[in-house]
Protein backbone atom coordinates (compact mmCIF):
# COMPACT_ATOMS: atom_id res chain seq x y z
CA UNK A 1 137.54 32.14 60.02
CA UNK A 2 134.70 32.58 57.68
CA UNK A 3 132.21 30.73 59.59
CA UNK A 4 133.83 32.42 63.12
CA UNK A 5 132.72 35.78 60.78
CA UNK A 6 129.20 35.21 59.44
CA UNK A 7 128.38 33.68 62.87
CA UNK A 8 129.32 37.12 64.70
CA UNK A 9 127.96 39.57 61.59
CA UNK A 10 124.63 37.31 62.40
CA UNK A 11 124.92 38.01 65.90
CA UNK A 12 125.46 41.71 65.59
CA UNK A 13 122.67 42.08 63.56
CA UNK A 14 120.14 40.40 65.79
CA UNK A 15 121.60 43.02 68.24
CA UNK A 16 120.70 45.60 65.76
CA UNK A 17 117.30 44.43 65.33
CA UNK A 18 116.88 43.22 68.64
CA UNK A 19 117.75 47.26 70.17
CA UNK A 20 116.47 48.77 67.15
CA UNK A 21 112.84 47.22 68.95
CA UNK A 22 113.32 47.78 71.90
CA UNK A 23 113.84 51.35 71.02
CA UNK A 24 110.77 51.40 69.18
CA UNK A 25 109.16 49.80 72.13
CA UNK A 26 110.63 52.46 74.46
CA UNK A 27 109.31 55.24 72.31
CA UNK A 28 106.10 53.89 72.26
CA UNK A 29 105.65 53.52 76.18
CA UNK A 30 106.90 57.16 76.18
CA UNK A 31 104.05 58.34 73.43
CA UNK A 32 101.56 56.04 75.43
CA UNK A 33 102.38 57.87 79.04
CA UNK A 34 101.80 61.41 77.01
CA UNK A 35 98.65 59.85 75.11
CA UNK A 36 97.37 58.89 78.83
CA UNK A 37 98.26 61.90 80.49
CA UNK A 38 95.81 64.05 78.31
CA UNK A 39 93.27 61.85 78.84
CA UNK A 40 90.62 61.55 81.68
CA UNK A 41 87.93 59.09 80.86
CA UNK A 42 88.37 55.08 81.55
CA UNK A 43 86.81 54.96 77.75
CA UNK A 44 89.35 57.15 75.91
CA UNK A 45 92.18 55.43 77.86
CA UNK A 46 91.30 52.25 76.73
CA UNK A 47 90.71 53.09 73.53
CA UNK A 48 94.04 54.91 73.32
CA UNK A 49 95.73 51.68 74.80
CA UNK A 50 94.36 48.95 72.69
CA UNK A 51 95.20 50.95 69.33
CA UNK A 52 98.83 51.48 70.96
CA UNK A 53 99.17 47.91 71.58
CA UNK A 54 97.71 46.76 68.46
CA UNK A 55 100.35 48.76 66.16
CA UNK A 56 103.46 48.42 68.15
CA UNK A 57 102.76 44.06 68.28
CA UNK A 58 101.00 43.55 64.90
CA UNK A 59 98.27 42.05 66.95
CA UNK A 60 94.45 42.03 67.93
CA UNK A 61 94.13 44.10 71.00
CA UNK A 62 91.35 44.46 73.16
CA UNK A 63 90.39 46.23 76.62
CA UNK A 64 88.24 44.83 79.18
CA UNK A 65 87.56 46.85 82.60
CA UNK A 66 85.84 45.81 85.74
CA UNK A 67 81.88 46.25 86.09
CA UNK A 68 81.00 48.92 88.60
CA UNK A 69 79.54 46.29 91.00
CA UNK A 70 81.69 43.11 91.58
CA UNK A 71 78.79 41.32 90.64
CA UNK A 72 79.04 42.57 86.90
CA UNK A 73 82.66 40.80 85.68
CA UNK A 74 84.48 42.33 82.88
CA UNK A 75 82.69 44.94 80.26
CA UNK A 76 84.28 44.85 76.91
CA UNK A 77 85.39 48.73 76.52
CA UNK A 78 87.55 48.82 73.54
CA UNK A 79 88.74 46.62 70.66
CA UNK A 80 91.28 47.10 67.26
CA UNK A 81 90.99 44.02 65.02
CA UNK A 82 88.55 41.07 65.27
CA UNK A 83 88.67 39.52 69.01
CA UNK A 84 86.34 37.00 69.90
CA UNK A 85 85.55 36.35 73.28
CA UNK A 86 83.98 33.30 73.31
CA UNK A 87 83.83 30.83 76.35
CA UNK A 88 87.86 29.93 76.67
CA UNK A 89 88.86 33.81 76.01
CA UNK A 90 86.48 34.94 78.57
CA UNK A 91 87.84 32.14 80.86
CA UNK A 92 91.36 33.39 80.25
CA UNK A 93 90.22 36.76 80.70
CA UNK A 94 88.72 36.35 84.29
CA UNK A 95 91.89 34.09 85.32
CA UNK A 96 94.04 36.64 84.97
CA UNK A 97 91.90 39.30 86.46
CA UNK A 98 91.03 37.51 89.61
CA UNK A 99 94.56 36.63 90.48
CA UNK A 100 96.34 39.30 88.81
CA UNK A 101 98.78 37.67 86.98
CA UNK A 102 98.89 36.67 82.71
CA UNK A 103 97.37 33.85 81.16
CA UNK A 104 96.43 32.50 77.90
CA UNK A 105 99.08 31.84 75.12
CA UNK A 106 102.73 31.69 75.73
CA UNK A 107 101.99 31.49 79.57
CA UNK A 108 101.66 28.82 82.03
CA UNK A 109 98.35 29.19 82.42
CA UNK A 110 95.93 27.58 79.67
CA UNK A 111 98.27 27.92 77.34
CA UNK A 112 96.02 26.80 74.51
CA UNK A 113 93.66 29.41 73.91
CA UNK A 114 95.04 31.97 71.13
CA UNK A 115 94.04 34.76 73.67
CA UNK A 116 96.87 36.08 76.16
CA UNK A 117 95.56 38.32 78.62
CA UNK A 118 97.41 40.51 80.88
CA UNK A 119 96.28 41.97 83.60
CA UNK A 120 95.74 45.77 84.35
CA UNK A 121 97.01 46.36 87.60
CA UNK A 122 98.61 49.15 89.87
CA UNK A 123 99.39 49.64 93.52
CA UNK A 124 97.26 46.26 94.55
CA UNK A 125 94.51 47.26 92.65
CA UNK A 126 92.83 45.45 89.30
CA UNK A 127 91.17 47.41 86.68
CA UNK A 128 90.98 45.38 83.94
CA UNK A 129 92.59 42.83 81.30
CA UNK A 130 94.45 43.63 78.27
CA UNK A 131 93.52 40.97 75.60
CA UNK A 132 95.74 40.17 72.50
CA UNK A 133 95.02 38.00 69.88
CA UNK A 134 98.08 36.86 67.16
CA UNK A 135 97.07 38.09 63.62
CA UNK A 136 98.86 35.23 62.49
CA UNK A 137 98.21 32.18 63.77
CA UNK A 138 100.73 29.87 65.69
CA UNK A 139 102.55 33.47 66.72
CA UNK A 140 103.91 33.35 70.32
CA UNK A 141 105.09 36.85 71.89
CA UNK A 142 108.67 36.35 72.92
CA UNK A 143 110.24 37.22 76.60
CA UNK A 144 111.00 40.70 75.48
CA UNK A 145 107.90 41.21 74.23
CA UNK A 146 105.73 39.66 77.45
CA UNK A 147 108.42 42.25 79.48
CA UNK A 148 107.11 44.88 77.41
CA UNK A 149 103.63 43.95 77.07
CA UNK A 150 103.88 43.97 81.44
CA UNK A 151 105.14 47.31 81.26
CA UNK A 152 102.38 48.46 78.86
CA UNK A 153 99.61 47.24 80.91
CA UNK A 154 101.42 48.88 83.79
CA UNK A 155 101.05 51.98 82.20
CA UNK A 156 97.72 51.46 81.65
CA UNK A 157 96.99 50.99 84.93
CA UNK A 158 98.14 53.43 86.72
CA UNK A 159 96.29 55.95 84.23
CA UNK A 160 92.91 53.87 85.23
CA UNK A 161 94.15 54.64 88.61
CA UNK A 162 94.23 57.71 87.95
CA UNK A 163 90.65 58.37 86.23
CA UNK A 164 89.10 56.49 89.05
CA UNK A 165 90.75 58.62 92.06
CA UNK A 166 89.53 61.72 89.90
CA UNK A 167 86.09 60.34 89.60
CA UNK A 168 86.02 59.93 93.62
CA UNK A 169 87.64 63.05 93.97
CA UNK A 170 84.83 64.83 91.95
CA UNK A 171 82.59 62.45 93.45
CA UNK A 172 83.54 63.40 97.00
CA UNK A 173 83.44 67.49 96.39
CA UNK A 174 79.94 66.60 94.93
CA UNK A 175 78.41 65.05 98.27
CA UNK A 176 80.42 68.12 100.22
CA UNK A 177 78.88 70.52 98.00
CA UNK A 178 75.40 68.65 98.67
CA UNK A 179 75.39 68.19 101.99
CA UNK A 180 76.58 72.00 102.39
CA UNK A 181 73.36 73.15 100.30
CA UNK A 182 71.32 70.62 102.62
CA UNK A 183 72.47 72.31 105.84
CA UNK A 184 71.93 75.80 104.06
CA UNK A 185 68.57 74.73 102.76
CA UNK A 186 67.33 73.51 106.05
CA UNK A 187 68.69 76.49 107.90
CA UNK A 188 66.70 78.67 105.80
CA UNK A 189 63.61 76.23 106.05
CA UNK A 190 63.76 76.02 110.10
CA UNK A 191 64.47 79.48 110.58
CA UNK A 192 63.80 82.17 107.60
CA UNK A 193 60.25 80.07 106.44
CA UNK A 194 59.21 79.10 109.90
CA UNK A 195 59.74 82.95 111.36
CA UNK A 196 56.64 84.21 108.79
CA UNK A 197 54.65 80.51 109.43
CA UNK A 198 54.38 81.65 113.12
CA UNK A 199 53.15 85.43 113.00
CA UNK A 200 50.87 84.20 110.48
CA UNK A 201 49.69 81.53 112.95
CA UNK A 202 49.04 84.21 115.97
CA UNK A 203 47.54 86.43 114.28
CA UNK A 204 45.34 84.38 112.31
CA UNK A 205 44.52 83.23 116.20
CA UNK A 206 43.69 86.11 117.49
CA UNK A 207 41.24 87.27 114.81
CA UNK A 208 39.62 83.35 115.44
CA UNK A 209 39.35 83.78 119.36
CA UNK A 210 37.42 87.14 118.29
CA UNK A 211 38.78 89.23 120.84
CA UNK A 212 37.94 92.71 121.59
CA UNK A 213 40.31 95.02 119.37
CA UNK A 214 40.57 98.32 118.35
CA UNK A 215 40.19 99.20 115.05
CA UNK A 216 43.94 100.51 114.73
CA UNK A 217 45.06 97.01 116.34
CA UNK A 218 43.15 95.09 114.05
CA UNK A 219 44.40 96.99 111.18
CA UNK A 220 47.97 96.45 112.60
CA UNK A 221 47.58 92.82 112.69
CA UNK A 222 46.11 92.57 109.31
CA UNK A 223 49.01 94.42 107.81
CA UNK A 224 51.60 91.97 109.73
CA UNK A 225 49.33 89.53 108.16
CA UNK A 226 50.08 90.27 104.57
CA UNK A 227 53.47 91.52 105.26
CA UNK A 228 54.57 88.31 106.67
CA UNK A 229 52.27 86.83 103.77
CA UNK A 230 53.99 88.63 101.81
CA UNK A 231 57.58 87.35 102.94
CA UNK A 232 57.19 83.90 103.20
CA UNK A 233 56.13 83.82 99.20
CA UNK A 234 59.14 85.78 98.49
CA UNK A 235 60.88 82.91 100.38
CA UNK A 236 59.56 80.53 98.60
CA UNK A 237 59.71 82.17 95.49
CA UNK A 238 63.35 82.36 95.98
CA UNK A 239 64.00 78.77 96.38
CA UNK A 240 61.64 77.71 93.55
CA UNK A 241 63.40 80.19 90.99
CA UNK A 242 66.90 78.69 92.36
CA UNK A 243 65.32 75.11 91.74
CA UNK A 244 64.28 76.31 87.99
CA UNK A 245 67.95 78.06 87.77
CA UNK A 246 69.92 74.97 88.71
CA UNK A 247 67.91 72.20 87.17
CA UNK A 248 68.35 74.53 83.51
CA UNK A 249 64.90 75.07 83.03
CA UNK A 250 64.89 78.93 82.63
CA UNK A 251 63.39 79.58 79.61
CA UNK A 252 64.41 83.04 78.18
CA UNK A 253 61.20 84.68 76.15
CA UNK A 254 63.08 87.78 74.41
CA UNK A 255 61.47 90.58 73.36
CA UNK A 256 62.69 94.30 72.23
CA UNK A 257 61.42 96.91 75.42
CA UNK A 258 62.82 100.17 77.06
CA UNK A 259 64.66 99.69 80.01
CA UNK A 260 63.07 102.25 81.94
CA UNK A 261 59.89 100.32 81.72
CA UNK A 262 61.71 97.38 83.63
CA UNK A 263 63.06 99.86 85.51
CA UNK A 264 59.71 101.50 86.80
CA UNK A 265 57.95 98.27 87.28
CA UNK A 266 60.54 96.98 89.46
CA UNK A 267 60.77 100.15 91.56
CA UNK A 268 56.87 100.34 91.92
CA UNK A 269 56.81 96.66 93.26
CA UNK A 270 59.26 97.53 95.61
CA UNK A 271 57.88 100.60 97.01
CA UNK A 272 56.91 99.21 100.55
CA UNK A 273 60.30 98.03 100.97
CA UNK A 274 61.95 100.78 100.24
CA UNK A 275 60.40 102.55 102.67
CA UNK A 276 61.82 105.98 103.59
CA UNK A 277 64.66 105.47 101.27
CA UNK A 278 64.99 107.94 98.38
CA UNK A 279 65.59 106.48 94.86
CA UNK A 280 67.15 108.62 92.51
CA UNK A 281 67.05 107.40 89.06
CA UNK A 282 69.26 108.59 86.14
CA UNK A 283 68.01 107.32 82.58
CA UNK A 284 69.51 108.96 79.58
CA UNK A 285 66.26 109.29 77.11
CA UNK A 286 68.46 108.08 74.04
CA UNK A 287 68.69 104.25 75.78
CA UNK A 288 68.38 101.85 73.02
CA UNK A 289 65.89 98.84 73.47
CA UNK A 290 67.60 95.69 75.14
CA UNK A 291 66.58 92.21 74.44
CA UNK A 292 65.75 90.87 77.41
CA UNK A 293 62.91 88.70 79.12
CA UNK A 294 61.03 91.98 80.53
CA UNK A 295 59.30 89.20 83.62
CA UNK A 296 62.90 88.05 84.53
CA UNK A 297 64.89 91.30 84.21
CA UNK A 298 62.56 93.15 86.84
CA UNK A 299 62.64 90.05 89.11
CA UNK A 300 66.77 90.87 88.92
CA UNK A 301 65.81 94.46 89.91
CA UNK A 302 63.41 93.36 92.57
CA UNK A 303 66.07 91.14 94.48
CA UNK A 304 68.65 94.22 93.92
CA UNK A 305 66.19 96.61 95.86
CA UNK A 306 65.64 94.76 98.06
CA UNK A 307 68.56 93.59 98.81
CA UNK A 308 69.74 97.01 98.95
CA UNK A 309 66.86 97.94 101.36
CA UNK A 310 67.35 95.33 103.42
CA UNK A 311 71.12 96.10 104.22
CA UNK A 312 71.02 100.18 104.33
CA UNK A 313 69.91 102.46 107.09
CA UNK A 314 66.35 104.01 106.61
CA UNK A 315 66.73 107.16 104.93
CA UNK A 316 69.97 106.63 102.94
CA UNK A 317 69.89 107.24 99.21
CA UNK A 318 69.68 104.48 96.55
CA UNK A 319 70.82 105.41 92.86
CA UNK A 320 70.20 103.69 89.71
CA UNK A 321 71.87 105.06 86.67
CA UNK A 322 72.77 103.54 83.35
CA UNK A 323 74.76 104.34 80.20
CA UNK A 324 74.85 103.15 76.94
CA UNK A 325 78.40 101.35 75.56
CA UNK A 326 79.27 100.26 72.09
CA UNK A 327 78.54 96.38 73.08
CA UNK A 328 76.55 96.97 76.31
CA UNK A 329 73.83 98.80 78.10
CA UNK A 330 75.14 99.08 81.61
CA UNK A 331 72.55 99.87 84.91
CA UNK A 332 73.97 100.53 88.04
CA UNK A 333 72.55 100.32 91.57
CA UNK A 334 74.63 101.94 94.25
CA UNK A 335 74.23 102.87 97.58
CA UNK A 336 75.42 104.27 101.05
CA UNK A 337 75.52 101.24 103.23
CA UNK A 338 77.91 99.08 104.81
CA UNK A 339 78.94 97.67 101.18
CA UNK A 340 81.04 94.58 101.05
CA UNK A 341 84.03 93.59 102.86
CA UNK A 342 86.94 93.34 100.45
CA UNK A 343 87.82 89.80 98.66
CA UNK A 344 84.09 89.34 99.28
CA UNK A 345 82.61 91.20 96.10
CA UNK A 346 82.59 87.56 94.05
CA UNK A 347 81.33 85.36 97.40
CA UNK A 348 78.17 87.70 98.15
CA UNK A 349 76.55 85.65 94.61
CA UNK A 350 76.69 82.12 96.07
CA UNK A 351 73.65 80.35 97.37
CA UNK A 352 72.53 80.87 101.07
CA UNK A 353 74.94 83.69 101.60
CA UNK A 354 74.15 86.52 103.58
CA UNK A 355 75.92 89.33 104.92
CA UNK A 356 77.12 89.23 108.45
CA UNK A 357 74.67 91.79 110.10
CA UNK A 358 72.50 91.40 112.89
CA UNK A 359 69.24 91.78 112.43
CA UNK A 360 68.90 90.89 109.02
CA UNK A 361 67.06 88.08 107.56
CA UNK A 362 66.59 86.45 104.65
CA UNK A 363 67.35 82.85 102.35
CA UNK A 364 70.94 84.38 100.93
CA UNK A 365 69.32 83.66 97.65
CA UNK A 366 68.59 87.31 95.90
CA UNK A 367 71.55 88.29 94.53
CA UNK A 368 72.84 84.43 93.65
CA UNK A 369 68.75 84.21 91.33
CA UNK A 370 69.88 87.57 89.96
CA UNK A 371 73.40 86.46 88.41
CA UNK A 372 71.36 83.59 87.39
CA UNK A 373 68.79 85.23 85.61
CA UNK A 374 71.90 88.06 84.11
CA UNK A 375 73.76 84.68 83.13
CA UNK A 376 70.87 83.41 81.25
CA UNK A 377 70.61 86.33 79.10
CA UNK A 378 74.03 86.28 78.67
CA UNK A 379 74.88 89.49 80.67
CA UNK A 380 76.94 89.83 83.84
CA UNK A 381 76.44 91.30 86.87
CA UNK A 382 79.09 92.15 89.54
CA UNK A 383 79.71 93.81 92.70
CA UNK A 384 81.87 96.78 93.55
CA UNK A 385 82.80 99.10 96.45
CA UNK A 386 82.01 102.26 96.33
CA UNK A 387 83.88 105.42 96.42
CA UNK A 388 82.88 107.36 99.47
CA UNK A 389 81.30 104.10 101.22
CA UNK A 390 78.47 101.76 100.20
CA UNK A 391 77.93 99.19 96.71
CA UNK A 392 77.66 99.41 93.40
CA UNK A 393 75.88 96.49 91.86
CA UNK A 394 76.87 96.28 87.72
CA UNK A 395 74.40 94.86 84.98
CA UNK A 396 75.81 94.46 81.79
CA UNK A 397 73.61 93.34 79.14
CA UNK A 398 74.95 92.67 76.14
CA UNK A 399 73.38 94.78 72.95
CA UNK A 400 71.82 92.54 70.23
CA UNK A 401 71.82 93.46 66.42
CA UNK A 402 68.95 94.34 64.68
CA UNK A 403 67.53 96.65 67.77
CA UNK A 404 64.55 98.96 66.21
CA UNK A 405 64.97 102.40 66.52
CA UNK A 406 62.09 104.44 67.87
CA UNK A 407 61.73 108.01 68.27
CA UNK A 408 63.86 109.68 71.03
CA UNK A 409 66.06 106.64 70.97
CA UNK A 410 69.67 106.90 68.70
């Protein structure tokens, strides 16, 4: 009776022990699938998995993940303890990879090498080997353990899985994005550069030939000359400040000046453009100084002129008016044209995008170098319909401490 008692008080504590792991087991696959699901990069997921599997087996854990060419085997991405990989681990290693099932010690499958390795795979696809090394040597993982260990790397892989079909995901919405501002960039190139090209081209012919011309003609085709001069630089212009914009290279030179300089400057380089149209301009005299690159804040103004020039009727009024705010200077453009349709104020600011009106040309890149140029100095600028018809275009620029105070300013 006594032996028929110690033997089942032996049993039922292996039980214990034996559920007491698995429930640690179980609660670390659950803390590994949380770990993973916060995590994006094939790095911090194997880094994350070997020091998982390294505390919950008392082993050496490593992570090796394919090369990105076929060509370039398995790259060592993470490690917890001392794993060497010499000739018969890396062996073991690429066994296991290649036909996707475990090898190494306690397997069937080169059995002498301390090293087993499991491999990392999910829905047919490989991603790598896990690699664990006994701290003590002569250690064999058990059947409950190699279960576990299977489920582990399971895990694993399906979070590899996971990083990968985000990477081609992102990858993907890159080459749409590119090929989208290829189309737009050649659309502007074939049409909106090669429009000025040509004037230039028969005019500058006709003055060649030498033909007979009136004095009026000739100074008609001299001013379509420079006007369409005049143009295409703008067009290029454009694209090269949307080059310098995307590729980070706008260098911000700050310096303390009234806004109504910028604000004069800009409206006297406009002037042609403008034409007929009346600018009304509403200043208070007690502006303080903004911080601001004076060069790339009237460029913004430019593009806002003329973008409102080129999209009102001849003869309509334009306004510019600005107030002063506790943590802003705000200018405002408005005016009485067709405005923007609405759910279209935010879309008006992307590259290539022009307003559907006939008649109008143009790159679609004014108003998307102007955020640019607002974003730099850490200002926004956004559009609005306005009461009574027409657009209000909003600068905010941000004020900066230690403004000097001049007379006539508060």
């Amino acid at each position: 009776v006594g032996l028929l008692v110690s033997s089942y008080t032996l049993r039922i504590r292996q039980q214990e022990v034996n559920a007491r792991a698995r429930e640690a087991r179980t609660a670390t696959l659950y803390a590994l699938s949380r770990a993973l699901g916060a995590e994006v990069s094939p790095s911090g997921i194997a880094q994350i998995a070997a020091t998982q599997a390294a505390d919950i087996l008392d082993v050496h854990a490593a992570i090796l993940l394919a090369g990105p060419t076929p060509d370039a085997g398995l790259v060592l991405e993470a490690t917890v303890g001392e794993v060497t990989l010499g000739p018969d681990e890396q062996a073991v290693t690429r066994w296991a990879f290649d036909r996707a099932r475990p090898a190494g010690r306690g397997t069937d499958t080169l059995p002498g090498v301390d090293t087993s390795a499991f491999p990392l795979a999910a829905h047919g696809h490989v991603a790598g080997v896990l690699a664990l090394v006994p701290r003590r040597a002569g250690r064999r993982l058990d059947a409950s353990a190699r279960d576990f260990v299977e489920a582990f790397a399971g895990q694993v892989a399906v979070a590899l899985g996971r990083a990968r079909l985000a990477r081609e995901a992102e990858a993907a919405a890159l080459r749409a994005r590119t090929e989208e501002l290829r189309s737009s960039l050649l659309s502007a190139v074939s049409h909106d550069l090669r429009t000025p090209l040509a004037a230039i081209t028969g005019v500058a012919t006709m003055l060649r030939d030498g033909r007979q011309l009136e004095p009026e003609q000739a100074r008609e085709l001299l001013d379509t000359l420079c006007g369409e001069a005049e143009r295409l630089e703008r067009l290029v212009g454009n694209l090269l400040d949307m080059t310098r914009l995307e590729s980070g290279a706008l260098a911000v030179a700050r310096e303390w000046v009234p806004l109504e300089e910028v604000v004069g400057s800009a409206l006297g380089r406009v002037e042609r453009a403008l034409g007929s149209r009346p600018v009304t301009s509403r200043l208070p005299v007690d502006l303080p100084l903004v911080s601001v690159d004076p060069l790339l804040l009237e460029q913004l103004l430019i593009n806002l002129l003329e973008n409102a020039a080129k999209y009102t009727p001849s003869g309509t009024p334009i306004e510019l008016e600005a107030r002063s705010e506790p943590e802003a200077v705000v200018l405002e453009l408005s005016d009485r044209g067709p405005g923007f349709p609405p759910g279209e104020e935010e879309r008006v600011f992307g590259k290539f995008q022009r307003g559907a009106h006939p008649g109008v040309g143009g790159s679609g890149l004014g108003l998307a170098i102007a955020r640019g140029i607002a974003e730099a100095h850490g200002a926004t600028l956004t559009a609005h319909a306005r009461a009574g018809g027409g657009a209000t275009l909003r600068l905010r620029l941000p004020r900066m401490p230690g403004a000097p105070v001049v007379e006539g300013t508060a």
